[in-house]
Protein backbone atom coordinates (compact mmCIF):
# COMPACT_ATOMS: atom_id res chain seq x y z
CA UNK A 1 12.40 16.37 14.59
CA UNK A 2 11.43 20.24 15.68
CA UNK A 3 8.43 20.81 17.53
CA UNK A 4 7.16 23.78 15.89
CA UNK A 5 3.89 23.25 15.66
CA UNK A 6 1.06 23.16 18.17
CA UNK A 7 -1.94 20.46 18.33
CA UNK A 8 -5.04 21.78 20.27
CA UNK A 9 -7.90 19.17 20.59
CA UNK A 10 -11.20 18.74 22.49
CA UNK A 11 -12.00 15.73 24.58
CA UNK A 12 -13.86 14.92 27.76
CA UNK A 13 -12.59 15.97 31.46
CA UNK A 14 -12.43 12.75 32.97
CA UNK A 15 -10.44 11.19 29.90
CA UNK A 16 -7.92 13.73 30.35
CA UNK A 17 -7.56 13.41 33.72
CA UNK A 18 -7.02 9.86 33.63
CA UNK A 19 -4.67 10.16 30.80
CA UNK A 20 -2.30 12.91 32.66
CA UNK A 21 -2.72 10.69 35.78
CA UNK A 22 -1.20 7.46 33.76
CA UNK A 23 1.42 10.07 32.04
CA UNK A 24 2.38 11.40 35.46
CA UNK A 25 2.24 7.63 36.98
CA UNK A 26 4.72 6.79 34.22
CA UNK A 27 6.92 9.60 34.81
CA UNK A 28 6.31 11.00 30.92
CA UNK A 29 5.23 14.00 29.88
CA UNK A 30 1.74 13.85 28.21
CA UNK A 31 2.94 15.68 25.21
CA UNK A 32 5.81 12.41 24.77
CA UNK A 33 2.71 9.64 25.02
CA UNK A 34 0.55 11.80 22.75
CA UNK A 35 3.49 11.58 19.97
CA UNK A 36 4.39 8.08 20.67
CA UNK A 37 0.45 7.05 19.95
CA UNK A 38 0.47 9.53 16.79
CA UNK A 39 3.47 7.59 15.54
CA UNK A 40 2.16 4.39 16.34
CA UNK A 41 -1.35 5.44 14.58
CA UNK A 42 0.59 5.88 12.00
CA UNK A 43 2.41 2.87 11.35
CA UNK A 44 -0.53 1.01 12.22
CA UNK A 45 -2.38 2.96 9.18
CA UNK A 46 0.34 2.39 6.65
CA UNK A 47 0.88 -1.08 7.75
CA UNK A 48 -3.12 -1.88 7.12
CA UNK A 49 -2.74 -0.22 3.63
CA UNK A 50 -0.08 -1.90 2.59
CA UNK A 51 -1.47 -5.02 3.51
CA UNK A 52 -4.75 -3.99 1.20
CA UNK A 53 -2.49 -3.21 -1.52
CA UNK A 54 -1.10 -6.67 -1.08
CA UNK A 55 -4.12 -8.58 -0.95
CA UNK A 56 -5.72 -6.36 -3.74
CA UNK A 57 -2.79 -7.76 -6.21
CA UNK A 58 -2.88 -11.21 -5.10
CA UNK A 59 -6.77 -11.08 -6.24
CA UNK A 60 -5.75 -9.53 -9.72
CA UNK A 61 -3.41 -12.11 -10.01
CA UNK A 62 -5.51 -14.83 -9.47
CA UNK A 63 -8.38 -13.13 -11.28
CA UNK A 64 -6.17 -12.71 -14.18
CA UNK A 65 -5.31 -16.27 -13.69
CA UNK A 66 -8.92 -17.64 -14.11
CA UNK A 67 -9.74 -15.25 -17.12
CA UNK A 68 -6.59 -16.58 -18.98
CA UNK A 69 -7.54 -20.41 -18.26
CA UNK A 70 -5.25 -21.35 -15.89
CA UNK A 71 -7.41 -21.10 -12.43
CA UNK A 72 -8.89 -24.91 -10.57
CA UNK A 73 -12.54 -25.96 -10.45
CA UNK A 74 -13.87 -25.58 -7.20
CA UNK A 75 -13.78 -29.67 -7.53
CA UNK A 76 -10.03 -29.41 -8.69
CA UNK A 77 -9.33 -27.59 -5.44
């Protein structure tokens, strides 16, 4: 992937100094931890979605279930 592009961003001091202090401590450039969180964002993100998605057909499924006569009384259950 190119770098091309360029990601200004405001925040306070002291969180950036203790962020380049941990980069520096891990011997990474900044720039490489501030991608590897973006990507991780990310994932995280698309993983929750999917996960909604998931859930939200399991519910029309069962709801569908129920309306057609084929759900359990709560007593069944």
């Amino acid at each position: 992937m190119s770098k091309e592009s360029v990601f200004t961003m405001k925040l306070e001091s002291e969180l950036r100094e203790a962020f380049m202090a941990e980069a520096e401590a891990a011997h990474r450039p900044a720039s490489q931890v501030v991608r590897e969180l973006m990507r991780e964002f990310i994932e995280r993100q698309r993983e929750a979605r999917e996960y909604d998605e998931f859930q939200r057909r399991k519910v029309d499924k069962a709801q569908t279930s129920v309306q057609a006569g084929q759900g359990r009384s709560n007593e069944g259950v």
